[in-house]
Protein backbone atom coordinates (compact mmCIF):
# COMPACT_ATOMS: atom_id res chain seq x y z
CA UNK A 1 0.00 0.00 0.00
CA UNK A 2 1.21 3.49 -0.68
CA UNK A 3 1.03 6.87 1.18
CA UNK A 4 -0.71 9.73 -0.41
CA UNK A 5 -1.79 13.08 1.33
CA UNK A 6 -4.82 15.27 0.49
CA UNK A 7 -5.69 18.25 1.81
CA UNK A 8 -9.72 18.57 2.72
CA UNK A 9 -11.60 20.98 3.06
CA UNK A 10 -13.57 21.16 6.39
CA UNK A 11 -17.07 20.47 5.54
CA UNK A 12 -15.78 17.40 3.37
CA UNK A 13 -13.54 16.05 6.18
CA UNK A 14 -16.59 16.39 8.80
CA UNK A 15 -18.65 14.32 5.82
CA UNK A 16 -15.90 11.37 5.73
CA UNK A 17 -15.44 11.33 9.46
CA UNK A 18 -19.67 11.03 9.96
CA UNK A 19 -19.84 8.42 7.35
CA UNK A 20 -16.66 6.71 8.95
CA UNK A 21 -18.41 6.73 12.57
CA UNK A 22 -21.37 5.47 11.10
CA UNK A 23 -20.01 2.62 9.60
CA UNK A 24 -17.25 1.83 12.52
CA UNK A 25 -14.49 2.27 9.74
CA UNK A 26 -11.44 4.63 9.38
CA UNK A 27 -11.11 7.54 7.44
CA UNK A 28 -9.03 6.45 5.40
CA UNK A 29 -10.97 3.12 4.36
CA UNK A 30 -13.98 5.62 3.56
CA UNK A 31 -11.62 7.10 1.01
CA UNK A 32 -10.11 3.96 -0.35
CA UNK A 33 -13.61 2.71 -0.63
CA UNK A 34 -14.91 5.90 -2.75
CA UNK A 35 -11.71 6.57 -4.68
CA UNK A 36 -11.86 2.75 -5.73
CA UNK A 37 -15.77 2.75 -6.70
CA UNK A 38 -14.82 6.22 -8.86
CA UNK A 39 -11.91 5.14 -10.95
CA UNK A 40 -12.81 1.30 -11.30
CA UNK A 41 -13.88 0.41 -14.86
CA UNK A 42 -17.53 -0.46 -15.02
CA UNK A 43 -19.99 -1.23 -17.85
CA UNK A 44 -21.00 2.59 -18.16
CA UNK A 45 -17.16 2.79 -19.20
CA UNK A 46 -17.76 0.99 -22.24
CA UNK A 47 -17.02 1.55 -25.68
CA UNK A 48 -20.26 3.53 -27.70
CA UNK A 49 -20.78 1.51 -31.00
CA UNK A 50 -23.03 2.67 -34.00
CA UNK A 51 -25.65 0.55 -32.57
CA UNK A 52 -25.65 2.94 -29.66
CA UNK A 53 -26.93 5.41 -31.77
CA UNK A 54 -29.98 4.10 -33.24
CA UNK A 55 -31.72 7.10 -32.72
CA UNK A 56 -29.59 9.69 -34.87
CA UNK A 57 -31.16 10.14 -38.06
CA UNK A 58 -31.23 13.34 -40.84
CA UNK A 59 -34.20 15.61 -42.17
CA UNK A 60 -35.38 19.18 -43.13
CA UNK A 61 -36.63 21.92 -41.36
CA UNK A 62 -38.74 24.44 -43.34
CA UNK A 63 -36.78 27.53 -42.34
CA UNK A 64 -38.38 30.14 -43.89
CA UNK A 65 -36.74 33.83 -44.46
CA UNK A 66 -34.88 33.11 -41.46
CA UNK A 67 -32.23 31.17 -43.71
CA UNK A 68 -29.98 29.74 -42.53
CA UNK A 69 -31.58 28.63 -39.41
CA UNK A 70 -28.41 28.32 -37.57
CA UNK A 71 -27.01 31.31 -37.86
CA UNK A 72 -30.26 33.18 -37.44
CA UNK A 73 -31.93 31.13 -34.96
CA UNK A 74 -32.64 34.20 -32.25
CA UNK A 75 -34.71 36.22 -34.71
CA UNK A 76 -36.59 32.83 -34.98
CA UNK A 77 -37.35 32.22 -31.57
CA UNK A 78 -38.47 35.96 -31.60
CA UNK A 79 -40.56 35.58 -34.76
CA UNK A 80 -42.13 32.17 -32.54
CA UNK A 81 -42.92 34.00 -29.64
CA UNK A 82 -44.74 36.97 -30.64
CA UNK A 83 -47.21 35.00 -32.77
């Protein structure tokens, strides 16, 4: 095991050392605990795939005078609200 210090600040310390009562731990095997959980691969970690993406797909907006849309669209949300 190594040594590593961290500097807290005092609202998170009083956080670590409730959750460490609470669970008749140390400290320092609250921290382990969370640092492990965060930086562990997991499924979420994954890869994305095309498949993942299913739900991507093209079209057309009718856009009006307001062309091009993108460039112009704050004078469309204007032209939206006061009808």
């Amino acid at each position: 095991m190594k040594r590593a210090q961290i500097q807290l600040d005092e609202d998170v310390y009083d956080l670590l050392r409730r959750r460490a009562f609470q669970e008749k731990r140390s400290i320092a095997g609250v921290i382990r605990e969370i640092i492990r959980r965060e930086i562990t691969p997991s499924d979420r970690s994954r890869s994305s795939s095309i498949k993942d993406f299913r739900f991507i797909a093209t079209g057309q907006s009718k856009q009006g005078t307001l062309k091009p849309l993108s460039e112009r669209h704050d004078e469309a949300l204007k032209e939206v609200f006061q009808k």
